[in-house]
Protein backbone atom coordinates (compact mmCIF):
# COMPACT_ATOMS: atom_id res chain seq x y z
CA UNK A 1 68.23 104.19 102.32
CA UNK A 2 67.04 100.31 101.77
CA UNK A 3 70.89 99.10 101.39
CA UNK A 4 71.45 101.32 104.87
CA UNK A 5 68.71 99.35 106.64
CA UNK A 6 69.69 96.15 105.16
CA UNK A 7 73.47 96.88 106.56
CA UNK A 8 71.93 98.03 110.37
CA UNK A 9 69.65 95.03 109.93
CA UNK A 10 72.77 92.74 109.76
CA UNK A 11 75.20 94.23 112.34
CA UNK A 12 74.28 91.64 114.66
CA UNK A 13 74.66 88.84 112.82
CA UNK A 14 78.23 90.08 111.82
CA UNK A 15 78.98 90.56 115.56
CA UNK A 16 78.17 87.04 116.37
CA UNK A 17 80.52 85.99 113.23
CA UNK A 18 83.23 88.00 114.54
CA UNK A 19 83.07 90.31 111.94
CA UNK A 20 82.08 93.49 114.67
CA UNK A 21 84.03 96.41 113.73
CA UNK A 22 80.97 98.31 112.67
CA UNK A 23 78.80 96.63 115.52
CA UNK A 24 81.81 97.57 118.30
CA UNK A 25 82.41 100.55 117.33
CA UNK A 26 80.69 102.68 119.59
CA UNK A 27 81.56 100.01 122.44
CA UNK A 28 85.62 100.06 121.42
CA UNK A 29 88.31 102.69 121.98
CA UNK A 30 87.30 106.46 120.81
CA UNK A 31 89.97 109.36 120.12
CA UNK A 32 90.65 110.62 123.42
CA UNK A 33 90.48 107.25 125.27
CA UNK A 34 93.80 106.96 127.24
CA UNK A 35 95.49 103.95 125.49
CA UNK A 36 95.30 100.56 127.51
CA UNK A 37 98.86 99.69 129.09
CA UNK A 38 100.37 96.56 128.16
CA UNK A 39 104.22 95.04 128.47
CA UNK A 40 104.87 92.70 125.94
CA UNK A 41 107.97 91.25 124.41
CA UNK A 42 109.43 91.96 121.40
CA UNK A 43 111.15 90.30 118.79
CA UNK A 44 114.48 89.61 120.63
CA UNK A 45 113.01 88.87 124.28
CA UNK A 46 112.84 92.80 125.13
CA UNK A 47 110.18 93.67 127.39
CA UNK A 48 107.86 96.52 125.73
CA UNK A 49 106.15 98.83 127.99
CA UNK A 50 104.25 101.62 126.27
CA UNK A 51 104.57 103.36 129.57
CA UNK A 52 108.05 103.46 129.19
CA UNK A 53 107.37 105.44 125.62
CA UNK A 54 105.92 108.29 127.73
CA UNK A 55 107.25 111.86 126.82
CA UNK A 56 107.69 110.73 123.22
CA UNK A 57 105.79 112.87 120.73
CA UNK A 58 103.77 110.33 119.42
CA UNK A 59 103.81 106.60 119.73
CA UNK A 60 102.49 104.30 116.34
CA UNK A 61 100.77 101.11 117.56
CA UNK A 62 100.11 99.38 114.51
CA UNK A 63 98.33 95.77 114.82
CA UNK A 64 98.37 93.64 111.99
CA UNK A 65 97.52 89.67 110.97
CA UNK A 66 100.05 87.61 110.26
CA UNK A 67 104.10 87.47 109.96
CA UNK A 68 105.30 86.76 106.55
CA UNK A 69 102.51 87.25 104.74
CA UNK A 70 102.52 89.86 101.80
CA UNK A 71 100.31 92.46 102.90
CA UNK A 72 102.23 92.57 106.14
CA UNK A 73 105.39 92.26 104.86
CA UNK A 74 104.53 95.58 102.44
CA UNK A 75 103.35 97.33 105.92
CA UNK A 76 106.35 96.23 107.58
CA UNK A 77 108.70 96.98 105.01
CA UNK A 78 106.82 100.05 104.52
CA UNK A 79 107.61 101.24 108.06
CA UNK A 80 111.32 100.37 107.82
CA UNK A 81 112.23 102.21 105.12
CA UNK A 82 110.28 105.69 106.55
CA UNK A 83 111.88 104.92 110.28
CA UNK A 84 113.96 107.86 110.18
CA UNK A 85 110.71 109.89 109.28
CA UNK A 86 109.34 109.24 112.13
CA UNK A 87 111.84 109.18 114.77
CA UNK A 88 113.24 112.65 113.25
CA UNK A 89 109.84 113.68 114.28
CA UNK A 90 109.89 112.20 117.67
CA UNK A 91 107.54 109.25 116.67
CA UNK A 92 108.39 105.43 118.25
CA UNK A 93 106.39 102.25 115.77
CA UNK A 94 105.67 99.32 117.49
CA UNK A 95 103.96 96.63 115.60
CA UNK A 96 101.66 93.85 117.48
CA UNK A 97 100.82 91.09 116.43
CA UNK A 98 99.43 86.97 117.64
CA UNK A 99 102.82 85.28 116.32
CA UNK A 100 104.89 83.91 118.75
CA UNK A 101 108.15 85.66 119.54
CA UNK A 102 110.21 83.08 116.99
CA UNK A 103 107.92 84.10 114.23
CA UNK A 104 108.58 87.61 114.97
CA UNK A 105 112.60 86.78 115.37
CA UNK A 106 112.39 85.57 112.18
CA UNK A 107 110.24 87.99 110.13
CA UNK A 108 112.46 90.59 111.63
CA UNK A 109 115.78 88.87 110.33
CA UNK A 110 114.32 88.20 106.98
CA UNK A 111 113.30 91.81 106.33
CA UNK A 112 115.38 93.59 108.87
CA UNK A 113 112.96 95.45 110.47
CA UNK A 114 114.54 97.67 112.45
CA UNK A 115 111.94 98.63 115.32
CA UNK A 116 110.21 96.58 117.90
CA UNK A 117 107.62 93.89 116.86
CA UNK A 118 105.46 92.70 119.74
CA UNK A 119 104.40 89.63 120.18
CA UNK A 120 100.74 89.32 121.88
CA UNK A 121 100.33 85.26 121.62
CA UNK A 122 98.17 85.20 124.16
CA UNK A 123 95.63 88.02 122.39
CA UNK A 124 95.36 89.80 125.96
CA UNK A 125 96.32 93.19 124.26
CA UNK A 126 94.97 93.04 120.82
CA UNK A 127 91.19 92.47 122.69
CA UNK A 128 92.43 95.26 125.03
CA UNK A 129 92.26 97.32 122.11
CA UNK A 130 89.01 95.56 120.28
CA UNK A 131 91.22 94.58 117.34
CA UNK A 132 91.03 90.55 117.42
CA UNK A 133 89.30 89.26 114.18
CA UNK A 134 87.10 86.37 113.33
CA UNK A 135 90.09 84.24 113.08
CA UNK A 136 91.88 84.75 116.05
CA UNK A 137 94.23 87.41 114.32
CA UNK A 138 94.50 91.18 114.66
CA UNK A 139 92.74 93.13 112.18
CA UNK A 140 95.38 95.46 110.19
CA UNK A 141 94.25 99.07 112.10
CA UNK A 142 96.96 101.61 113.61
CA UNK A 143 96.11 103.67 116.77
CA UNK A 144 98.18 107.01 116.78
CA UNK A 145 99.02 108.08 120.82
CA UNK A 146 100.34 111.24 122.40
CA UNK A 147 103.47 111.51 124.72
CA UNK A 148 100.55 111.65 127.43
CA UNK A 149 99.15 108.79 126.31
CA UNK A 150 96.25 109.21 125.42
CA UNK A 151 94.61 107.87 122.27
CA UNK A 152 94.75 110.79 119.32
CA UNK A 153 94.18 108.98 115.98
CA UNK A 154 92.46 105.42 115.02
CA UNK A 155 92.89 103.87 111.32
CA UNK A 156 90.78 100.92 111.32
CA UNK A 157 90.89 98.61 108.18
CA UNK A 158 94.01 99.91 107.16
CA UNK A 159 94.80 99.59 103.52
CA UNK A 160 98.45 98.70 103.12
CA UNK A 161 99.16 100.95 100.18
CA UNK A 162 99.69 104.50 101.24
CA UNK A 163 99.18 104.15 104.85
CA UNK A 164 102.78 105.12 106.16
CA UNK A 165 102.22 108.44 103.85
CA UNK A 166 98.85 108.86 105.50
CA UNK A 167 100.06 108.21 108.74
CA UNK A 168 102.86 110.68 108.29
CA UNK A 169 100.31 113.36 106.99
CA UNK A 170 98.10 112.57 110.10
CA UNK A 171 101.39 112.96 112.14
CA UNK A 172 102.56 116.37 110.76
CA UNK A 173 98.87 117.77 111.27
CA UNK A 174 98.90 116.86 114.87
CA UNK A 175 102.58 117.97 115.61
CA UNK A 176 102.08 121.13 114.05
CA UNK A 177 98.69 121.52 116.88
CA UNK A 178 101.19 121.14 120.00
């Protein structure tokens, strides 16, 4: 009970140092929040809607730090080699992130990611969805939304290792429901 009111005792402080996740979380998005709208452009120029995703089973919005960088890379990677997973299940991936569209071009090429990486340079969408960090990068957490759009699974701190599995066990759980 002490180390509990020691941790409440602090959540302030970490808010003010960015570090908020516990302190916002009653303040950020909730399961069942409809999902903020946002077009942003992909790695090749695209404009990304998630309206236009609409009608899709489910939609994977996965934010995450930095291109090129090995934790990312894994998640990436990760993602790329389940893609037919998910879109056999009727399930689009879009990864967001604060690099510019030429990082994104190029961590694409390098690791031929072969779905849409966002590019949110101007961290409009990642504080949208209460995911910027103390740093000015998003923190690694994957919102899970419904053909109606509306918000149906959150995954905060994501651990790289495993989370594609989880996410696919998540998935299967909630397509079996409609």
């Amino acid at each position: 009970m002490k180390t509990l009111n020691i941790l409440i005792g602090f959540l302030p402080f970490l808010s003010i140092l960015g570090f908020g996740t516990l302190a916002r979380a009653a303040e950020g998005l909730k399961v069942g929040d409809p999902a903020p709208g946002f077009t942003l452009s992909d790695q090749s120029g695209k404009a990304a809607r998630l309206s236009d995703l609409k009608g899709k089973e489910f939609v994977i919005l996965y934010f995450y730090p930095k291109d090129e960088t090995p934790g990312c890379t894994k998640e990436a990677c990760t993602f790329r080699n389940d893609l037919n997973w998910y879109r056999d299940h009727g399930v689009e991936i879009l990864g967001v992130s604060v690099d510019d569209q030429a990082s994104h071009r190029k961590f694409a090429t390098n690791y031929s990611l072969n779905f849409p990486i966002l590019s949110d340079a101007d961290k409009k969408v990642t504080k949208q969805y209460g995911v910027l960090g103390p740093f000015g990068v998003a923190n690694r957490t994957t919102f899970v939304i419904d053909k109606e759009g509306i918000i149906r699974a959150i995954f905060p701190s994501v651990k790289v290792d495993g989370h594609s599995a989880e996410l696919q066990k998540a998935l299967s759980g909630l397509i079996a429901q409609t």
